[in-house]
Protein backbone atom coordinates (compact mmCIF):
# COMPACT_ATOMS: atom_id res chain seq x y z
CA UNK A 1 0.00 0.00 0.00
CA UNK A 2 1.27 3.27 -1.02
CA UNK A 3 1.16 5.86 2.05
CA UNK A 4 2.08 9.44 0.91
CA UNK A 5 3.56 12.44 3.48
CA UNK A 6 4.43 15.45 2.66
CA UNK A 7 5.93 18.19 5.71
CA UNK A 8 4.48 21.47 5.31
CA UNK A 9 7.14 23.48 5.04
CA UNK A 10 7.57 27.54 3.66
CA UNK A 11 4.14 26.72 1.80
CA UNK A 12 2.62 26.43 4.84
CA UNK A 13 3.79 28.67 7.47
CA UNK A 14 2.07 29.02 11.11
CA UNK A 15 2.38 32.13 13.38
CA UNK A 16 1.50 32.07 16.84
CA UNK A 17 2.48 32.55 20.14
CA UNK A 18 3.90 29.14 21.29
CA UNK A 19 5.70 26.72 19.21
CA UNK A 20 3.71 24.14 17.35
CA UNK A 21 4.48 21.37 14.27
CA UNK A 22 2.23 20.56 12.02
CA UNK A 23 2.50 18.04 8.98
CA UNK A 24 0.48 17.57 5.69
CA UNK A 25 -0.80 14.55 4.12
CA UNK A 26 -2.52 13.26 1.00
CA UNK A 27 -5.95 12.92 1.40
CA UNK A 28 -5.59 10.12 -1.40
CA UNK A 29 -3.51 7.98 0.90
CA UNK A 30 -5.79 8.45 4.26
CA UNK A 31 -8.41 7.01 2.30
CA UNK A 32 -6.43 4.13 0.77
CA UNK A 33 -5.30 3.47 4.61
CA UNK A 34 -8.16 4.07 6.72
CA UNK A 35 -11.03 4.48 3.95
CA UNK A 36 -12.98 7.48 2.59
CA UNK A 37 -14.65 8.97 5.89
CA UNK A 38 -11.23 8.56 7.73
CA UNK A 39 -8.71 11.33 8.94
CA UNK A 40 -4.80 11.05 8.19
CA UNK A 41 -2.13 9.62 10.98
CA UNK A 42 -0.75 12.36 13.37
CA UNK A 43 3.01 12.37 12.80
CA UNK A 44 4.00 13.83 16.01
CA UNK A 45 6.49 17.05 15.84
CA UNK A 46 9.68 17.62 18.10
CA UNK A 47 9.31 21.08 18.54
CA UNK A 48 8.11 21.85 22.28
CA UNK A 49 5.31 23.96 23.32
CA UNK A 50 6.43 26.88 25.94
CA UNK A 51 5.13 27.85 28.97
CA UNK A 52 3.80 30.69 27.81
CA UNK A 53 0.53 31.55 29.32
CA UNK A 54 -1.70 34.06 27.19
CA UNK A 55 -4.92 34.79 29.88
CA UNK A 56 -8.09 36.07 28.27
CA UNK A 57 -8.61 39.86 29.25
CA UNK A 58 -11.34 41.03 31.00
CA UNK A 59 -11.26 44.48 28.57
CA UNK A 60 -10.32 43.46 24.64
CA UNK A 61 -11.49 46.12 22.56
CA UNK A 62 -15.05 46.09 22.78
CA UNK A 63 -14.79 48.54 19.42
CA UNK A 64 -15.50 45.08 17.31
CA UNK A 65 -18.36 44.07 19.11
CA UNK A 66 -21.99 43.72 18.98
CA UNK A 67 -23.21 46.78 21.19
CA UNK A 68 -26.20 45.08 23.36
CA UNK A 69 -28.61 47.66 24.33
CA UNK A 70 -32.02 47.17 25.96
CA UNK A 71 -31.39 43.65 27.07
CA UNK A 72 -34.18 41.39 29.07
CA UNK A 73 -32.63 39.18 31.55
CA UNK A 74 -34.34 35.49 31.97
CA UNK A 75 -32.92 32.52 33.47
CA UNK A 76 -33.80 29.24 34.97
CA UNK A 77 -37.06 29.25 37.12
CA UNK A 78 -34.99 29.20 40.21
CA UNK A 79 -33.40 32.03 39.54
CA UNK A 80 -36.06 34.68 38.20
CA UNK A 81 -35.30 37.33 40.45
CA UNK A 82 -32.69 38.66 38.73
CA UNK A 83 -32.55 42.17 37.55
CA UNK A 84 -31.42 43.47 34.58
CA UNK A 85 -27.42 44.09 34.72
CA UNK A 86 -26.83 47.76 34.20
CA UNK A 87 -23.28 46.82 32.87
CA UNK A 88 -22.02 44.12 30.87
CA UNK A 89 -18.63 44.69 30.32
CA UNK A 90 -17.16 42.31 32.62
CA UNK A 91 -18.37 39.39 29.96
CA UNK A 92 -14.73 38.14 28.27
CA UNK A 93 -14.68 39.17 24.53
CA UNK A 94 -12.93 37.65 21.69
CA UNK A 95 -10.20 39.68 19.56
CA UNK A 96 -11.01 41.45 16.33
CA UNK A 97 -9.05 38.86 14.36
CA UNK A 98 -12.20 36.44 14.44
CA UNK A 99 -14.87 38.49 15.71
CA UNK A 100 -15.72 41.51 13.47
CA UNK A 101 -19.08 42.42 12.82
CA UNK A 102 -21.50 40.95 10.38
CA UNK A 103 -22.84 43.00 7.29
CA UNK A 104 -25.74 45.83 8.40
CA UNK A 105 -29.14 43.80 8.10
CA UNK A 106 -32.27 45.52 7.61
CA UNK A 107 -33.09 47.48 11.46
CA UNK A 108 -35.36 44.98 13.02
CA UNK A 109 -39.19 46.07 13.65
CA UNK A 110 -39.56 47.95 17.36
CA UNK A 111 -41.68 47.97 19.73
CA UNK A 112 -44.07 46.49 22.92
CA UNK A 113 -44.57 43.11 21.71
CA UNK A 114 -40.93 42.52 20.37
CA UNK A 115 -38.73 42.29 22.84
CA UNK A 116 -36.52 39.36 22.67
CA UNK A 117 -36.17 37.10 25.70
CA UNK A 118 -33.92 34.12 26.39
CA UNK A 119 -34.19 31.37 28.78
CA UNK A 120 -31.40 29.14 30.07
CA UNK A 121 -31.57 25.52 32.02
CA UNK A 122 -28.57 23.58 32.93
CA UNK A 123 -28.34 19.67 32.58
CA UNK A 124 -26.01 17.13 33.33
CA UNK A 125 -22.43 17.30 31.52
CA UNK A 126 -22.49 20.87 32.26
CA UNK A 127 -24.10 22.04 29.35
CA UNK A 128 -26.89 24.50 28.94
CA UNK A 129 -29.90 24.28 26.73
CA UNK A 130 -30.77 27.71 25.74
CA UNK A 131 -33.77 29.01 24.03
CA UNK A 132 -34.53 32.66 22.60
CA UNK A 133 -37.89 34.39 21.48
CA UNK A 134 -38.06 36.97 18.98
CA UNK A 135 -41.23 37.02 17.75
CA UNK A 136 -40.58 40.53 15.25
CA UNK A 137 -36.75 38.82 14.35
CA UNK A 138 -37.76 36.02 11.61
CA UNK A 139 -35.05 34.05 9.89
CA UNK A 140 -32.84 36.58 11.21
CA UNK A 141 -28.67 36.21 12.42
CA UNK A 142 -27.83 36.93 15.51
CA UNK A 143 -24.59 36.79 17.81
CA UNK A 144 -23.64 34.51 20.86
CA UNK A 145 -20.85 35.51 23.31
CA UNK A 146 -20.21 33.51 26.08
CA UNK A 147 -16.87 33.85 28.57
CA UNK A 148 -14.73 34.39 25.70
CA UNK A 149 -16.56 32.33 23.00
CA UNK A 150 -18.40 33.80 20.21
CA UNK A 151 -20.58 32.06 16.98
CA UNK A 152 -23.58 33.24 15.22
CA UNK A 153 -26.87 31.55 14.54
CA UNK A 154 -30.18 31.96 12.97
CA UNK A 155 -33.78 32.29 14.43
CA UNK A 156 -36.20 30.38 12.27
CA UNK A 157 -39.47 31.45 10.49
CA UNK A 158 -41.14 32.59 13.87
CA UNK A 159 -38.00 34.07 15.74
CA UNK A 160 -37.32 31.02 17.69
CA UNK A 161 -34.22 29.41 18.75
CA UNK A 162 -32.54 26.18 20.64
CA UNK A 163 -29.50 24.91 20.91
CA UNK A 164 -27.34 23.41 23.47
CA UNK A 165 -24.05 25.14 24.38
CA UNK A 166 -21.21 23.80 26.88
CA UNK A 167 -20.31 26.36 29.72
CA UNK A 168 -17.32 27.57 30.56
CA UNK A 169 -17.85 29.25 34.26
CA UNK A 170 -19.92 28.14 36.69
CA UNK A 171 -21.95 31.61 36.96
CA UNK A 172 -23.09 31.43 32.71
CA UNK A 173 -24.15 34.67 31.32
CA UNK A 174 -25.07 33.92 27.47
CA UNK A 175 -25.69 37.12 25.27
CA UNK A 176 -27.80 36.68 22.42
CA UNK A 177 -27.50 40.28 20.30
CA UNK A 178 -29.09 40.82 16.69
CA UNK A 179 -27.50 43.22 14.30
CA UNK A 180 -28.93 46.91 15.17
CA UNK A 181 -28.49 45.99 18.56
CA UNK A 182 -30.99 44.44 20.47
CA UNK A 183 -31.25 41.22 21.96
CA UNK A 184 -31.84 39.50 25.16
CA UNK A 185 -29.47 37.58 28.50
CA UNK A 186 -29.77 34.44 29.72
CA UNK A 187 -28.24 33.47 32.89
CA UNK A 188 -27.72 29.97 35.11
CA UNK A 189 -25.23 28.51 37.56
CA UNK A 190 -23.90 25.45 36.06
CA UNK A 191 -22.59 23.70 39.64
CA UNK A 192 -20.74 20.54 38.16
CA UNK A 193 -18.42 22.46 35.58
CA UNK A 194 -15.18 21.94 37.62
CA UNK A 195 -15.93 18.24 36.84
CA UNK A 196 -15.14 18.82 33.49
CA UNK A 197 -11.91 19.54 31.12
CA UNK A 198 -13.31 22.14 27.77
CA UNK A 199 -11.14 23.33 25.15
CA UNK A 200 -12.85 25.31 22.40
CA UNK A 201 -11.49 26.18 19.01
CA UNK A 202 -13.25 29.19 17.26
CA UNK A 203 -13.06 30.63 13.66
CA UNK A 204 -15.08 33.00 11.11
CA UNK A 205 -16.02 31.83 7.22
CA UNK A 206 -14.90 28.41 5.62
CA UNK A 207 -11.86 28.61 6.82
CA UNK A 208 -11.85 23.99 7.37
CA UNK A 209 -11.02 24.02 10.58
CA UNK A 210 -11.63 21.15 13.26
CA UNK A 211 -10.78 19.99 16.24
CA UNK A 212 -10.14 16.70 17.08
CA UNK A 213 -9.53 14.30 20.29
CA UNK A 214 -8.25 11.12 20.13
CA UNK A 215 -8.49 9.24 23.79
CA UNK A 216 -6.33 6.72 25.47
CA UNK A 217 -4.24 5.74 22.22
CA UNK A 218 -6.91 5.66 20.05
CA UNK A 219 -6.23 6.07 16.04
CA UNK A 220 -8.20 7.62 13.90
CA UNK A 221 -11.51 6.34 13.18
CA UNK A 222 -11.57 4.04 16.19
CA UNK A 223 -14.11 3.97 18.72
CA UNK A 224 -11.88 6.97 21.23
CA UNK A 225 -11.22 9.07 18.18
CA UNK A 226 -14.03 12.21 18.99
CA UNK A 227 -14.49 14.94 16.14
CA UNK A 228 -17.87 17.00 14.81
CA UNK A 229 -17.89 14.28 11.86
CA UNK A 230 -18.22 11.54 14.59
CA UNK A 231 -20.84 10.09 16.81
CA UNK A 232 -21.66 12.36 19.64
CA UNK A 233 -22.67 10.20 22.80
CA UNK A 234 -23.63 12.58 25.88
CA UNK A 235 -24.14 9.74 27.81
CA UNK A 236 -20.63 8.84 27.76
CA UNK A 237 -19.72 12.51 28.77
CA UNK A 238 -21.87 12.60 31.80
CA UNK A 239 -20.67 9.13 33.17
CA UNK A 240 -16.39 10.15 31.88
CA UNK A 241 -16.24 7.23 29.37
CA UNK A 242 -16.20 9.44 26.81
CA UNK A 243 -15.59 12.80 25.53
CA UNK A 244 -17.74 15.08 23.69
CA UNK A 245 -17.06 17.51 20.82
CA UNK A 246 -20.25 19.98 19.50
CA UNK A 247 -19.89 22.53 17.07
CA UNK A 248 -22.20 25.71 17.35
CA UNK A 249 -22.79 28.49 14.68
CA UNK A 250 -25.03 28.58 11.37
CA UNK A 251 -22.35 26.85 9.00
CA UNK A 252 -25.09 27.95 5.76
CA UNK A 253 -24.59 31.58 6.84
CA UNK A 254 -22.68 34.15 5.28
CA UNK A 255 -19.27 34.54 7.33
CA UNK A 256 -20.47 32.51 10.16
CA UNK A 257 -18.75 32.53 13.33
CA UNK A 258 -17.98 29.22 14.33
CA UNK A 259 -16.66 26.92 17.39
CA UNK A 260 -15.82 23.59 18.07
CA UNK A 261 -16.04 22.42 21.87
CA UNK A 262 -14.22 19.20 22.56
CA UNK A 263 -15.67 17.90 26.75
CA UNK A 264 -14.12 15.52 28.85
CA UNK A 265 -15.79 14.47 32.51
CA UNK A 266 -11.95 14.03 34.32
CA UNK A 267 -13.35 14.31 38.16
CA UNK A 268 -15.11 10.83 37.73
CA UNK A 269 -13.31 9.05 34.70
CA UNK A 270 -12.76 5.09 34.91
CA UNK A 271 -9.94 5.85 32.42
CA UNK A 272 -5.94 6.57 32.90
CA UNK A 273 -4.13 8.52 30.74
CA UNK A 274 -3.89 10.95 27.59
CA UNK A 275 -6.52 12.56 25.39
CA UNK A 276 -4.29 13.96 22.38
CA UNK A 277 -5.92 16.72 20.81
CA UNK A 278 -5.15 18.42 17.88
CA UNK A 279 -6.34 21.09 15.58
CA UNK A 280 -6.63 20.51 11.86
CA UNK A 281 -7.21 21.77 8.31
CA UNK A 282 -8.13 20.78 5.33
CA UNK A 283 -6.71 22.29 2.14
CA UNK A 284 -10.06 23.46 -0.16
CA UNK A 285 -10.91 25.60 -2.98
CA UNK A 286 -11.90 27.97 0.01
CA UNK A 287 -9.04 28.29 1.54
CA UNK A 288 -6.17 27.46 -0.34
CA UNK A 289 -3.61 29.93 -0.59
CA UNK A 290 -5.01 31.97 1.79
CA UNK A 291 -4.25 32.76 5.59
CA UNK A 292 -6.67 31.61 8.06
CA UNK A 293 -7.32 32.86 11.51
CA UNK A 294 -8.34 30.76 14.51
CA UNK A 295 -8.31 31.09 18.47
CA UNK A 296 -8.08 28.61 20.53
CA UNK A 297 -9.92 28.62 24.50
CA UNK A 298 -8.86 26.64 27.23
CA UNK A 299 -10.69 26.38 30.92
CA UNK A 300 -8.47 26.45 33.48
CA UNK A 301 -8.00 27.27 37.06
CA UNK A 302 -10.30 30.10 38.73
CA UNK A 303 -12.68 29.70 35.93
CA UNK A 304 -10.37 32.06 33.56
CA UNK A 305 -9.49 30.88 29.96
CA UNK A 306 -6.40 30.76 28.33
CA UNK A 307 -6.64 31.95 24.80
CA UNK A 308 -4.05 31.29 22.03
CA UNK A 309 -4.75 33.52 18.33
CA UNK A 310 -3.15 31.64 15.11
CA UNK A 311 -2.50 32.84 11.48
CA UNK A 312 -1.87 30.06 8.74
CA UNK A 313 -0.98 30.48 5.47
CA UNK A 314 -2.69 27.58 3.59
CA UNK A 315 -0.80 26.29 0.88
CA UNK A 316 -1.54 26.66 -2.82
CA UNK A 317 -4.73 25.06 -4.39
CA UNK A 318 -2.80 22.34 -6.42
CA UNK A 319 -2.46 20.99 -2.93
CA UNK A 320 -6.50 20.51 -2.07
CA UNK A 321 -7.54 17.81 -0.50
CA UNK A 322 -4.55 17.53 1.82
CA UNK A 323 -4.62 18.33 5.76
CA UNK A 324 -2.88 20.50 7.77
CA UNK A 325 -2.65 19.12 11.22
CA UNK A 326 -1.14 21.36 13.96
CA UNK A 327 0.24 19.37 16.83
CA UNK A 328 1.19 21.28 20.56
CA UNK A 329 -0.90 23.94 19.74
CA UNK A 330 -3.88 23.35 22.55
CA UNK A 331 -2.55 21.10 25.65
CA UNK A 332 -3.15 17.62 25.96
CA UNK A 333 -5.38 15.86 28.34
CA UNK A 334 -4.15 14.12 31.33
CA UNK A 335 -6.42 12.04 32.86
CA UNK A 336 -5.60 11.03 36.63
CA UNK A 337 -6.63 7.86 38.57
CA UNK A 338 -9.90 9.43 40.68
């Protein structure tokens, strides 16, 4: 069997903040190895990732940013007397690199029977099952920000929305903004997150990205190997069998925002050892000879995150259908006897 590598070299140069190797490989000869819905072998790098610690400000520019105005708090019944927050700034924003604003939409219709509310409930796994109502904001885009994390989604025909996000802090504020402003808060304590290891990676536009976890020496496309092409079993995430890995964000909008959340339940695992996770990228008429901007989120002590921004210059388009896999660039799980 023919197998096929190629290192990424000048074609495919990566600037970030800490030192990371990446490698490219033929698409043809994953398939030949693994078959067609398979992903290519990792060839682990030598270079070392530094210590380097890049914590998530409380105060990037908020210039970039959806301005939230007029705002209905709503939470979980147990907590429905809260009051509207007077001040929001203290949520953790993303850079400009990633986050700039949408297009101008048409202003949205105002007035006493449109306000948008949101409503949040927390379930086991620590994630959060939020739902907005906008009756005047049909088939509309709107933007999520959520300790650090941003994507955008759609409402549907009647202004409603529901979709299941993991938290990242125990106290979860979730802004939901639409383009001239507006929008509503949700709001929930989400007691079991310090059970639980998260590591987002976030992006804008086609850019291929994907994050992927492969658990306890699993290969890729065995049973441990956990992407958004995969089998998602929450199950597995609220007993720490398994891991979990959503994406969230409109992918059929124009210049979505989009994130990838890989989960793993650490506190209670049955397992010993190493999660290896990796970011990739596939070469694509999209993308090819273009850079590409990413940020990667990682929850860690004191319910902060640290944040790491990449550029990568994808190589030229007589390379599509090849995948650039960047190794060191998020940290690896270690999972401890409990």
């Amino acid at each position: 069997m023919r197998h096929m590598k190629e290192i990424a070299t000048a074609a495919g140069t990566l600037v970030i903040a800490v030192g990371v190797g990446f490698v490219m490989q033929s698409s043809e000869s994953a398939e030949q190895h693994y078959g067609k819905s398979a992903r290519p072998i990792v060839t682990e790098s030598n270079l070392e990732n530094d210590d380097s610690d890049s914590v998530l400000s409380d105060a990037v520019s908020a210039d970039i940013l959806l301005q939230v105005k007029a705002v209905e708090l709503t939470s979980a019944s147990e907590a429905s007397g809260l009051s509207i927050p007077s001040d929001i700034t203290n949520v953790e924003r993303t850079s400009a690199s990633i986050t700039d604003q949408p297009p101008e939409l048409d202003a949205l219709p105002e007035g006493q029977h449109c306000e948008a509310s949101a409503h949040a409930t927390a379930i086991p796994g620590a994630l959060v099952n939020l739902s907005l109502n906008a009756p005047c904001a049909p088939n509309e885009r709107l933007t999520v920000h959520h300790n650090g994390m941003i994507f955008t989604e759609t409402t549907d025909d009647a202004g409603q929305l529901s979709f299941t996000v993991p938290a990242l802090t125990e106290q979860a504020v979730f802004i939901m903004a639409f383009s001239n402003g507006s929008g509503a808060v949700a709001q929930i304590d989400v007691l079991d997150i310090d059970d639980f290891d998260r590591t987002v990676l976030q992006w804008r536009g086609q850019s291929g990205f994907e994050l992927h976890a492969r658990e306890f020496g699993a290969g890729y496309g065995d049973a441990g190997h956990v992407w958004s092409g995969g089998d998602q079993n929450i199950a597995g995430l609220i007993t720490g069998e398994t891991g979990l890995l959503l994406r969230l964000g409109d992918n059929l909008s124009a210049e979505p925002l989009l994130a990838e959340v890989y989960s793993f339940r650490s506190a209670t695992s049955a397992h010993v050892g190493l999660v290896d996770l990796s970011i990739e990228a596939e070469v694509t008429s999209t993308n090819c000879g273009l850079e590409i901007e990413a940020q990667s989120l990682e929850k860690i002590a004191n319910g902060k995150m640290k944040t790491h921004d990449l550029t990568l210059a994808v190589p030229d388009c007589d390379t599509i259908g090849t995948f650039l896999v960047l190794n060191n660039l998020v940290e690896d799980l270690k999972v401890a006897s409990n």
